[in-house]
Each structure stands twice: as structure tokens, then as C-alpha cells.
C-alpha atoms as a PDB file:
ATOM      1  CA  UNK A   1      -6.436 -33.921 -47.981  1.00  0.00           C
ATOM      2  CA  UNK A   2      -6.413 -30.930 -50.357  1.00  0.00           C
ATOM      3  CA  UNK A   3      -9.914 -32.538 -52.309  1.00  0.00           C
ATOM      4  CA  UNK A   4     -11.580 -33.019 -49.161  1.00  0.00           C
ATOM      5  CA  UNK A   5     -11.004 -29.119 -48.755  1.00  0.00           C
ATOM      6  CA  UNK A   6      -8.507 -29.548 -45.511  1.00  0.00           C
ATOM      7  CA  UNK A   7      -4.924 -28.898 -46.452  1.00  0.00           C
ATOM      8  CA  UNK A   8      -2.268 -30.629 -44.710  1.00  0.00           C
ATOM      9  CA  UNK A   9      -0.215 -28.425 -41.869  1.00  0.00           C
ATOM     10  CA  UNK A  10       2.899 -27.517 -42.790  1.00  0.00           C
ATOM     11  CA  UNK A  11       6.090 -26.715 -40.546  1.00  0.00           C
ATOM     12  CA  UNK A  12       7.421 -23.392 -39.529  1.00  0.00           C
ATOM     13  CA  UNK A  13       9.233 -22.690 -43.538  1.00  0.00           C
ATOM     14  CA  UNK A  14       5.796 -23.602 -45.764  1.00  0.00           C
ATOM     15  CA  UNK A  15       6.765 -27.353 -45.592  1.00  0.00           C
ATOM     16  CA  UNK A  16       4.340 -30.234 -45.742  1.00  0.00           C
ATOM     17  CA  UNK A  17       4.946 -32.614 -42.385  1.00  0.00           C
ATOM     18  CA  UNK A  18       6.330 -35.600 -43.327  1.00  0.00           C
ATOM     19  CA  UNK A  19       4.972 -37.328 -39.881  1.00  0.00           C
ATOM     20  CA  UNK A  20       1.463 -36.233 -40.928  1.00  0.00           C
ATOM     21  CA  UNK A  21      -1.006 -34.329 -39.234  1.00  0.00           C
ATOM     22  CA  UNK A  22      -0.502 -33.088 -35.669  1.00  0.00           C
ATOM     23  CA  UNK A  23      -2.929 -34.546 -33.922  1.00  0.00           C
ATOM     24  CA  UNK A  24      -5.778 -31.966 -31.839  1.00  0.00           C
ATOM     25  CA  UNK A  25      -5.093 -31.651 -28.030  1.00  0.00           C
ATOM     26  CA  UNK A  26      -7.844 -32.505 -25.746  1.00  0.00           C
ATOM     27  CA  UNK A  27      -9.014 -29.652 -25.193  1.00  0.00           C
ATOM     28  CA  UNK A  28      -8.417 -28.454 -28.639  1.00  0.00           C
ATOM     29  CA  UNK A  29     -10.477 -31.875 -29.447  1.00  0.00           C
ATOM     30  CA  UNK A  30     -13.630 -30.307 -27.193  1.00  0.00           C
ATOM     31  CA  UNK A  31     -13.598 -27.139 -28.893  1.00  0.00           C
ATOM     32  CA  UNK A  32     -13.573 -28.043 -32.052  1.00  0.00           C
ATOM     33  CA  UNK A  33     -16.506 -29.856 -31.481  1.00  0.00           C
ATOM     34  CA  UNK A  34     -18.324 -27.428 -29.850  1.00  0.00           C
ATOM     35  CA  UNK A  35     -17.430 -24.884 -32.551  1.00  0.00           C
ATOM     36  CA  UNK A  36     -18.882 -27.629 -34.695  1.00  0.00           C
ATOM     37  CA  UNK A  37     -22.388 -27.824 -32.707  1.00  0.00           C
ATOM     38  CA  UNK A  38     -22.523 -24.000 -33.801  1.00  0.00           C
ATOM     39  CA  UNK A  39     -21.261 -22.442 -30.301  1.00  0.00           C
ATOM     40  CA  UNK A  40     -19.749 -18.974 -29.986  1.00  0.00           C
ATOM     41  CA  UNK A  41     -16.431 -18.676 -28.043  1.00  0.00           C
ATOM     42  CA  UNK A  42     -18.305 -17.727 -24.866  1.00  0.00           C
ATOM     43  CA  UNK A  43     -20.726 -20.534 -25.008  1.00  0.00           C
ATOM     44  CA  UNK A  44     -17.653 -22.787 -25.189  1.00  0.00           C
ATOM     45  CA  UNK A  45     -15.881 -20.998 -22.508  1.00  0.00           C
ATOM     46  CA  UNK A  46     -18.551 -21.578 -20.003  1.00  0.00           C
ATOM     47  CA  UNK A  47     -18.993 -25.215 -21.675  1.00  0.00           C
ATOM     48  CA  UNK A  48     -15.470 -26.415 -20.658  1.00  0.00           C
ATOM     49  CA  UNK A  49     -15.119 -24.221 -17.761  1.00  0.00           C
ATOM     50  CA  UNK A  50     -12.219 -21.736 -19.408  1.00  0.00           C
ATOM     51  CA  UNK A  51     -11.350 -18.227 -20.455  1.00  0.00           C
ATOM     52  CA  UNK A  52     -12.371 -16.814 -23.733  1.00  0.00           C
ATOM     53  CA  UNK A  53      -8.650 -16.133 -24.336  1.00  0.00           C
ATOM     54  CA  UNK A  54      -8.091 -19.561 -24.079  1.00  0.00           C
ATOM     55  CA  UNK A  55     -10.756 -20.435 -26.544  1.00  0.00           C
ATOM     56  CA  UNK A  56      -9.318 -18.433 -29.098  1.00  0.00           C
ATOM     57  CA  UNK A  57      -5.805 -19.682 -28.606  1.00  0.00           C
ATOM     58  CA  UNK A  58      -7.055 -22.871 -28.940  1.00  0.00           C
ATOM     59  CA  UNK A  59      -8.750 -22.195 -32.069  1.00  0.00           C
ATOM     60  CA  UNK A  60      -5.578 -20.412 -33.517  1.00  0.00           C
ATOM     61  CA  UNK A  61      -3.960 -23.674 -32.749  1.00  0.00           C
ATOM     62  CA  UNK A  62      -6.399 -26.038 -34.302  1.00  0.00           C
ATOM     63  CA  UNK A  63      -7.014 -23.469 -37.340  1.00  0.00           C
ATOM     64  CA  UNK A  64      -2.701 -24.393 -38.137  1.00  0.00           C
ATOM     65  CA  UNK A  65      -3.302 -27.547 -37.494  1.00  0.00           C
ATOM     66  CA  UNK A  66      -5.795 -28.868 -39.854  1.00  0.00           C
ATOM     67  CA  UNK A  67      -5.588 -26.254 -42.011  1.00  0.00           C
ATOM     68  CA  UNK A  68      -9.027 -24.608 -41.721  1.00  0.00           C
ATOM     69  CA  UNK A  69      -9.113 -20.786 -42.490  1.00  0.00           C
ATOM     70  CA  UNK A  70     -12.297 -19.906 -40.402  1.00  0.00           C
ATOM     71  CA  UNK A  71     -14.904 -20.952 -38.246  1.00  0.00           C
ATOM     72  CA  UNK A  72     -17.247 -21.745 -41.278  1.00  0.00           C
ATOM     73  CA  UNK A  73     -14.575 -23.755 -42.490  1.00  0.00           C
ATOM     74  CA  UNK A  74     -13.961 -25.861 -38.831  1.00  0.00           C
ATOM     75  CA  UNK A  75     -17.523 -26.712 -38.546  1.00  0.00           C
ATOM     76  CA  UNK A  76     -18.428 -27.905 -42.114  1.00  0.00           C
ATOM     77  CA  UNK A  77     -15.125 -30.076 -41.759  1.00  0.00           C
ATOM     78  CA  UNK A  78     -16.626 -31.311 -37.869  1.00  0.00           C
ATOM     79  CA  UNK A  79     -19.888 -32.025 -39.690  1.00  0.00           C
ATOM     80  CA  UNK A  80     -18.909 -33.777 -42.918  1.00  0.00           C
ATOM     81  CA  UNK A  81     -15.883 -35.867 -40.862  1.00  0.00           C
ATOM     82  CA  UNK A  82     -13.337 -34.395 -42.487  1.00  0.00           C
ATOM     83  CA  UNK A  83     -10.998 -34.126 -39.151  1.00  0.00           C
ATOM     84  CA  UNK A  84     -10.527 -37.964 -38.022  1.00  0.00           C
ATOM     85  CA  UNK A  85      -6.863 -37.680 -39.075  1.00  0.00           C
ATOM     86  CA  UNK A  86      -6.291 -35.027 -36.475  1.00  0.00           C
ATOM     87  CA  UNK A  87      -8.154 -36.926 -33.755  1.00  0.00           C
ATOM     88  CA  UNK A  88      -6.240 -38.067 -31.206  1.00  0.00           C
ATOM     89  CA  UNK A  89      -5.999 -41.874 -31.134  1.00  0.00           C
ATOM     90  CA  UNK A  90      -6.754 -43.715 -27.308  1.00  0.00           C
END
């Protein structure tokens, strides 16, 4: 994951997860595609119908998650497909 410019999560003590990736939440699913379509956190808010707090929590949750250190960062990986491993499976 490292070349395709994601790094893998790790656990609370620095850790790689041996399960793999944690997998997005719903909702942390829909934001992270909206942040990839180029919305702000208020656009998304109204968008799914939540706070802004809860945008950025979300966001703080997917940033651990897939390893992502910014915004820039989120929506390049959205847009080159560099998340599927974090996508929940149906």
C-alpha cells in the first residue's frame, strides 16, 4: 500500500494490523466520497443531512484509517481508486 501512496493503519502502539485495513463506515464511506467530488465540510453536512462536527469526526476517523494525512491526500486517493481495500464489502 505504501507505493500506491496510502499506508496501511496501524493499531493503538505504531503496529501494522495484521487483519488488514479497517474497513470505512457508511457514513464514513459517503464522506469520503463527497470529499472526493471536491465538497467542503458544510456542503457535505447539508449533503447527508448531519452536523459539521460530525463531518470532521468522520474525517478524523477515515484519515487513521487509510492512512491519508489531508484532504488533498483523501481525494487524489478517491479519484485514482486507491481506497477499494477500505470499502466496505455487501
Amino acid at each position: 500500500m505504501r507505493a500506491s501512496g496510502v499506508t496501511p493503519p496501524t493499531d493503538h502502539s505504531g503496529h501494522s494490523s495484521r487483519t488488514g485495513p479497517a474497513a470505512l463506515s457508511g457514513l464514513e464511506g459517503r464522506i469520503t466520497a463527497l470529499v472526493g467530488r471536491g465538497l467542503t465540510n458544510r456542503q457535505i453536512a447539508r449533503e447527508l443531512g448531519v452536523s459539521e462536527k460530525t463531518v470532521e469526526n468522520n474525517l478524523t476517523q477515515v484519515f487513521a484509517k487509510t492512512g491519508c494525512r489531508s484532504r488533498l491526500d483523501l481525494a487524489l486517493a478517491v479519484m485514482e481508486g486507491r481506497l477499494a481495500a477500505f470499502v466496505p464489502r455487501s
